[in-house]
Protein backbone atom coordinates (compact mmCIF):
# COMPACT_ATOMS: atom_id res chain seq x y z
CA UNK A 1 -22.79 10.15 -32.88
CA UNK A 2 -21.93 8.23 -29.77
CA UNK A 3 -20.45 9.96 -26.99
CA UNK A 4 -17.93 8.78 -24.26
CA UNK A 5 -15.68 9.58 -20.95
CA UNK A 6 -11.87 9.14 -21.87
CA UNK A 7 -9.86 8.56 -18.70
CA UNK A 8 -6.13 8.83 -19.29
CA UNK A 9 -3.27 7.99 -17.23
CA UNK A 10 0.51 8.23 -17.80
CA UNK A 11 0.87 5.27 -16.67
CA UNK A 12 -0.89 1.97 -15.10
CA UNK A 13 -0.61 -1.86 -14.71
CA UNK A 14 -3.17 -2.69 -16.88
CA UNK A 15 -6.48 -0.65 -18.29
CA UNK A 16 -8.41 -3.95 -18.28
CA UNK A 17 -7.45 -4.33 -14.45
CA UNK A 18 -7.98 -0.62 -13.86
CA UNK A 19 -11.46 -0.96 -15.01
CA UNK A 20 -12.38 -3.92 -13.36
CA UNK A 21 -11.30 -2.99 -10.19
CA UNK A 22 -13.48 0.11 -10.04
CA UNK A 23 -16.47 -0.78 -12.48
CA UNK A 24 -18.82 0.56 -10.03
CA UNK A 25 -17.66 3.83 -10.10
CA UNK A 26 -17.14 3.86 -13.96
CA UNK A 27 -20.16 4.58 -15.56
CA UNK A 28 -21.14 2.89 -19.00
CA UNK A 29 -19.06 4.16 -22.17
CA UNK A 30 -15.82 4.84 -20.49
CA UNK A 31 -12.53 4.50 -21.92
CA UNK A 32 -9.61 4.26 -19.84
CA UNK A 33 -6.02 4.58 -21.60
CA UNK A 34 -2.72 4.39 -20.06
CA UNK A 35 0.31 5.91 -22.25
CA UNK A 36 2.27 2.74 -20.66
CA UNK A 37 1.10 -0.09 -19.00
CA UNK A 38 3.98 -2.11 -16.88
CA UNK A 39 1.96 -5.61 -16.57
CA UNK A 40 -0.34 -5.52 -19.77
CA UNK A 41 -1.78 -8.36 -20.06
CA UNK A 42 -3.67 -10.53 -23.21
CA UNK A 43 -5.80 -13.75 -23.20
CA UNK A 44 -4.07 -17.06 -20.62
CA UNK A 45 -2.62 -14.25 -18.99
CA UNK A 46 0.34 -13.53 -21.55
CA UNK A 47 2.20 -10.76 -21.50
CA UNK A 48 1.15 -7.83 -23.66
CA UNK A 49 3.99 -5.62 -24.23
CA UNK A 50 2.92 -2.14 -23.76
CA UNK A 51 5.93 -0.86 -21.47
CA UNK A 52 6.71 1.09 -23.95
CA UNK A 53 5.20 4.66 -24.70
CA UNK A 54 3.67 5.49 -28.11
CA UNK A 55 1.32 2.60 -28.53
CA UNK A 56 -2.46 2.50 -27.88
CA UNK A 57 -3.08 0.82 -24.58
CA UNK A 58 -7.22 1.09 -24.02
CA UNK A 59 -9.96 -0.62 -22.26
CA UNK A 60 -13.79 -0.06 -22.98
CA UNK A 61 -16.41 -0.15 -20.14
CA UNK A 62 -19.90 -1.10 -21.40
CA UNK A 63 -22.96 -1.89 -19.12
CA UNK A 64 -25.46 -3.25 -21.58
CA UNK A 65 -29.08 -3.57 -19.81
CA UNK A 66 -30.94 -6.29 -19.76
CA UNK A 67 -30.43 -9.87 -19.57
CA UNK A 68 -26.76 -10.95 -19.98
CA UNK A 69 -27.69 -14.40 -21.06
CA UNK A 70 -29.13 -12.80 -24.33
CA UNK A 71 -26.61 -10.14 -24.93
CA UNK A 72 -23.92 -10.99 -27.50
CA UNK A 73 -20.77 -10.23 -25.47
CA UNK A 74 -18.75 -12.10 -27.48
CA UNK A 75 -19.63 -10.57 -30.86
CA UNK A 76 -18.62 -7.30 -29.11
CA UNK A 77 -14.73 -8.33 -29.53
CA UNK A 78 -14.92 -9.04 -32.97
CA UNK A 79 -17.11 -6.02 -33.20
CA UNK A 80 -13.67 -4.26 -31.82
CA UNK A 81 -11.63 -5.90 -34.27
CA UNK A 82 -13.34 -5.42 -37.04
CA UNK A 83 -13.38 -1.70 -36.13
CA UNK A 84 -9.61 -2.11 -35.42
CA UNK A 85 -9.45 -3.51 -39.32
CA UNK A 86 -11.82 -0.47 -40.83
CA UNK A 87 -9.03 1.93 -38.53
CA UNK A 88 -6.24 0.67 -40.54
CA UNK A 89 -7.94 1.09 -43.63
CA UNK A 90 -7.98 4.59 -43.53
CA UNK A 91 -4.01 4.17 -43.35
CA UNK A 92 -4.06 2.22 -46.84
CA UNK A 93 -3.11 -1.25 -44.55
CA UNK A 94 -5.34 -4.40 -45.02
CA UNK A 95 -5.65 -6.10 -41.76
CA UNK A 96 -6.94 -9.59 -41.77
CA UNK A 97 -8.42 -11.75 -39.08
CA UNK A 98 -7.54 -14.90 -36.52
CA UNK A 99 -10.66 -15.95 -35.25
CA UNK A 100 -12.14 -14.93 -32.69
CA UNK A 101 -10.75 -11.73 -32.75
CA UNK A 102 -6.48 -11.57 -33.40
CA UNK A 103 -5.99 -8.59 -36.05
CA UNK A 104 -3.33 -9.20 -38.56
CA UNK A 105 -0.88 -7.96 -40.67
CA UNK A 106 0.96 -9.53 -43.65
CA UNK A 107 0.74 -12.69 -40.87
CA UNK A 108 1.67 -10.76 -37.87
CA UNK A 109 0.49 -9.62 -34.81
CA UNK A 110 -0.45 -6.20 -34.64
CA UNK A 111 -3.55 -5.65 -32.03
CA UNK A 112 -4.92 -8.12 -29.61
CA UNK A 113 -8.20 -8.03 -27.46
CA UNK A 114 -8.96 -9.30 -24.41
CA UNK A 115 -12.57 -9.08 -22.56
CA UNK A 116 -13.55 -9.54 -19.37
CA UNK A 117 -17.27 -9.91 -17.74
CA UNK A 118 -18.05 -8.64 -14.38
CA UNK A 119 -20.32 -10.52 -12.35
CA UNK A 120 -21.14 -10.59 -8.70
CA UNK A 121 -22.90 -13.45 -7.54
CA UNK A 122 -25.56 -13.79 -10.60
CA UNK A 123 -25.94 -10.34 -10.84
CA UNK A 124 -24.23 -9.20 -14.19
CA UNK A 125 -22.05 -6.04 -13.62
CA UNK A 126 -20.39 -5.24 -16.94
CA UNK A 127 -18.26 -5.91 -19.16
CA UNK A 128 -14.46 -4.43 -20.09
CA UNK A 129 -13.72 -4.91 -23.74
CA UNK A 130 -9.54 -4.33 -23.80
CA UNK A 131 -7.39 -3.33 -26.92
CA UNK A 132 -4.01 -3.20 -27.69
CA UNK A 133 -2.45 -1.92 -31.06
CA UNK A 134 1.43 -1.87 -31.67
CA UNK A 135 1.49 1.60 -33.35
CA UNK A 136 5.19 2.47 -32.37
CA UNK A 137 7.64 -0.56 -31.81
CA UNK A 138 10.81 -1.15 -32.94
CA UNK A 139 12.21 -4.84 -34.17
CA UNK A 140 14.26 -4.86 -30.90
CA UNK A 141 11.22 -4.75 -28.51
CA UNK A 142 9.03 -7.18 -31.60
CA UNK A 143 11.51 -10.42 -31.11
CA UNK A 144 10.88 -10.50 -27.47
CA UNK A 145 7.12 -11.11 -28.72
CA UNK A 146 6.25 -15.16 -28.04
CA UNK A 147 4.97 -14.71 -31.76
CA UNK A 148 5.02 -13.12 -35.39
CA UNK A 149 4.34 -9.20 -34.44
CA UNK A 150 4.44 -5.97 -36.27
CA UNK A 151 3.75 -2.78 -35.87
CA UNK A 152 1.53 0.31 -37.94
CA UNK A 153 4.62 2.76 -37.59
CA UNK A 154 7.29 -0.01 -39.63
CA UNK A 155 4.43 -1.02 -41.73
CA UNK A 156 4.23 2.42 -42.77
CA UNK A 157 7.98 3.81 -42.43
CA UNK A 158 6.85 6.38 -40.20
CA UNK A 159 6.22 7.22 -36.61
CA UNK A 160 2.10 7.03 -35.99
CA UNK A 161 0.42 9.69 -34.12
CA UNK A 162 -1.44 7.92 -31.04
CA UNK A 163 -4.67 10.66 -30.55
CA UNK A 164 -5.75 10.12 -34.11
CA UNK A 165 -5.70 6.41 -34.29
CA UNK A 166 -7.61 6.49 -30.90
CA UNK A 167 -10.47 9.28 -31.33
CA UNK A 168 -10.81 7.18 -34.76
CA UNK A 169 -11.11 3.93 -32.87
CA UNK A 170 -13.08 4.53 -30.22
CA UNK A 171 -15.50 6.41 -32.70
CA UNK A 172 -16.07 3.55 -34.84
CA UNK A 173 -16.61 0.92 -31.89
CA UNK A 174 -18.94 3.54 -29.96
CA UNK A 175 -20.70 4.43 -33.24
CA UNK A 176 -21.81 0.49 -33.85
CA UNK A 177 -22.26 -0.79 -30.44
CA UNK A 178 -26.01 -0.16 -29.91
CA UNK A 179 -26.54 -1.86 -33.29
CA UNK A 180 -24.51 -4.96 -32.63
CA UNK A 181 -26.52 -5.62 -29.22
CA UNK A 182 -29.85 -5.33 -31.24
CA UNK A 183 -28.47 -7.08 -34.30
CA UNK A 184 -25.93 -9.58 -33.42
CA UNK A 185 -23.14 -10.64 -35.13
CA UNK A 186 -24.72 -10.92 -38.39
CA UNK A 187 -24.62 -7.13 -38.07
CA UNK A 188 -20.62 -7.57 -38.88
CA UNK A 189 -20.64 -10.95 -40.63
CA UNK A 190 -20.01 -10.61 -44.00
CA UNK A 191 -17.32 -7.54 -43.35
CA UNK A 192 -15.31 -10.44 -40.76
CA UNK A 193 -15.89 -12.93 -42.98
CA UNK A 194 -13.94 -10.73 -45.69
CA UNK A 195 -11.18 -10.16 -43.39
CA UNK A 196 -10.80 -14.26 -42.26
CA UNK A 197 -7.74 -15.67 -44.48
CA UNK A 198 -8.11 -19.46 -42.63
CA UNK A 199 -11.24 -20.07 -43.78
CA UNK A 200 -10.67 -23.34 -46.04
CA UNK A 201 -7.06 -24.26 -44.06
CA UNK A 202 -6.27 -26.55 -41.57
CA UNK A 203 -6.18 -25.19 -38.19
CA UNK A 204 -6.32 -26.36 -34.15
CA UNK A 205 -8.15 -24.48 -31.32
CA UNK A 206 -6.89 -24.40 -27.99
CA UNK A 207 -8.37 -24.53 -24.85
CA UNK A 208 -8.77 -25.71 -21.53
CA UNK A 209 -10.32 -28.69 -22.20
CA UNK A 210 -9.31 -30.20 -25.31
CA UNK A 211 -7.73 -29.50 -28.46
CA UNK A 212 -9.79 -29.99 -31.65
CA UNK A 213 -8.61 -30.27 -35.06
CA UNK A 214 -9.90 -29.83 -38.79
CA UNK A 215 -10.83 -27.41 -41.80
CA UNK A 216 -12.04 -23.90 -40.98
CA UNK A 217 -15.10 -24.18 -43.00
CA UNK A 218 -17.56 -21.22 -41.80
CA UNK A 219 -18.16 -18.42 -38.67
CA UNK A 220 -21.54 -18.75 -38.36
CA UNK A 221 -24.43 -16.08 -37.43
CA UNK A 222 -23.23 -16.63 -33.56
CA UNK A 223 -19.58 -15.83 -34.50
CA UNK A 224 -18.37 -19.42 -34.12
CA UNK A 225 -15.87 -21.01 -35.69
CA UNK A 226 -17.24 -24.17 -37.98
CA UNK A 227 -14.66 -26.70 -38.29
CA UNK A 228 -14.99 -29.82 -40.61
CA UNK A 229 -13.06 -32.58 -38.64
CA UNK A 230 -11.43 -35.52 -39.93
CA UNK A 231 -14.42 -38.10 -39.60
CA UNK A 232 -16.43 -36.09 -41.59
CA UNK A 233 -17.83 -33.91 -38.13
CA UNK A 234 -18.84 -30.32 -38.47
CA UNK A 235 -18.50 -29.14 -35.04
CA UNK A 236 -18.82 -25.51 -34.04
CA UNK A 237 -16.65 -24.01 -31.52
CA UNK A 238 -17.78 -21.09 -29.60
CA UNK A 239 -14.20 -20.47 -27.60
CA UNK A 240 -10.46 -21.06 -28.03
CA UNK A 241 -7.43 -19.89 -29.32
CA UNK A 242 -6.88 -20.93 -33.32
CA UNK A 243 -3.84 -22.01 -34.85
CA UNK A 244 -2.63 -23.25 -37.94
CA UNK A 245 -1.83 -27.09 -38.04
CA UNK A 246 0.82 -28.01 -39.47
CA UNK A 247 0.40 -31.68 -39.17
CA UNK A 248 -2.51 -31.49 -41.58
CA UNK A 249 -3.52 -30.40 -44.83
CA UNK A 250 -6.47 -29.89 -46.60
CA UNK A 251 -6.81 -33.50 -46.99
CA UNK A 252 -9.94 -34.00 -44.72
CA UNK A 253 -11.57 -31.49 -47.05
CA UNK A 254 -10.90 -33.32 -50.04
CA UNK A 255 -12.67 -36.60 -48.42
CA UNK A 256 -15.74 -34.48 -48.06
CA UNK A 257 -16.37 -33.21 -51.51
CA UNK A 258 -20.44 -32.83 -50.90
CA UNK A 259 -19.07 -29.81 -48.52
CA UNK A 260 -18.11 -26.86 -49.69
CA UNK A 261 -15.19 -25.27 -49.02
């Protein structure tokens, strides 16, 4: 069984800033947690509201040898959420997955990752893998969400014990991460791919450069997204933020018969 450091605070601005700041005095396998964080933070620098105590608020250090270039950092999140997913299971709630690596319930919100790589110069440094999970919110503090949220305590109708849910978490991850660097993300595949409810709908991906459109067909063995556009394009798409698009349907799909959906 895989061992790690937990570092705890009562409180902090953010665990993934925590870490980054002093990765060269963290050694690889730490896990810092804050009981609060007062400037939590998720992917395009949204707030992640974690001002409020009761909620799991952690970041993972990992300094993976070798050469970055061949290391499957981003597999690593969905590694996280799919050991997020397997977590919940154990407290009867199916969890389903936005690519690349939202965790869902019923449709909403209830864990986010966000991971950051080190580098200085060329030289790689390390990477900080960070996970929130709403475990104790109430519907007040949920509408002030930009999005669909829930949290594992209302799911439930019961107040969740944060230790538990943690030691349980950080087991899992810790327990698969040597595998997933010398396996890849086919190590997780099939398990993600069971989780994925937009695989056949219509969705868009977001990101800096463009927006891109068309039928979630596939993640592949890299754990990209595989969308069939509307000319009759597979294109893969290694980065982004996915969301459902409304403006289409699954007619693209149905122009394409001689691909599967």
């Amino acid at each position: 069984m895989a061992t790690y450091r937990l570092i705890e605070f009562a409180e902090l601005d953010s665990t993934n800033c925590y870490a980054c700041a002093n990765l060269g005095r963290l050694a690889h396998g730490d896990v810092i947690q804050a009981l609060v964080q007062t400037a939590g933070r998720g992917r395009w620098q949204r707030p992640w509201v974690s001002h409020v105590p009761g909620n799991l608020c952690l970041s993972f250090v990992l300094k993976p040898a070798g050469n970055p270039a061949r290391l499957p950092l981003a597999s690593l999140s969905q590694l996280l959420a799919v050991c997020v997913c397997r977590v919940l299971d154990t407290y009867g709630v199916k969890a389903t997955l936005k690519w690349p690596n939202d965790i869902q319930v019923d449709g909403r919100k209830i864990a986010g990752i966000l991971a950051e790589t080190a580098v200085q110069g060329s030289e790689f440094l390390g990477l900080v893998l960070g996970i929130g999970v709403n475990l104790n919110l109430n519907d007040a503090t949920l509408v002030t969400i930009d999005q669909p949220a829930t949290s594992l305590n209302l799911v439930l109708g019961r107040a969740v014990a944060v230790t538990p849910f943690r030691d349980s978490l950080a087991g899992e991850f810790m327990n698969s991460y040597r595998a997933l660097l010398e396996t890849g993300f086919p190590l997780i595949r099939g398990e993600y791919l069971g989780r994925c409810a937009f695989i056949g709908s219509e969705v868009e991906v977001r990101h800096a450069q463009e927006t891109l459109r068309g039928c979630a067909r596939d993640v592949n063995a890299e754990g990209e997204l595989v969308l069939l556009r509307e000319d009759g394009e597979l294109r893969t798409v290694s980065h982004g933020e996915m969301f459902p698009n409304l403006r289409g349907g699954l007619e693209s799909a149905r122009r394409h018969p001689g691909l599967p959906l």
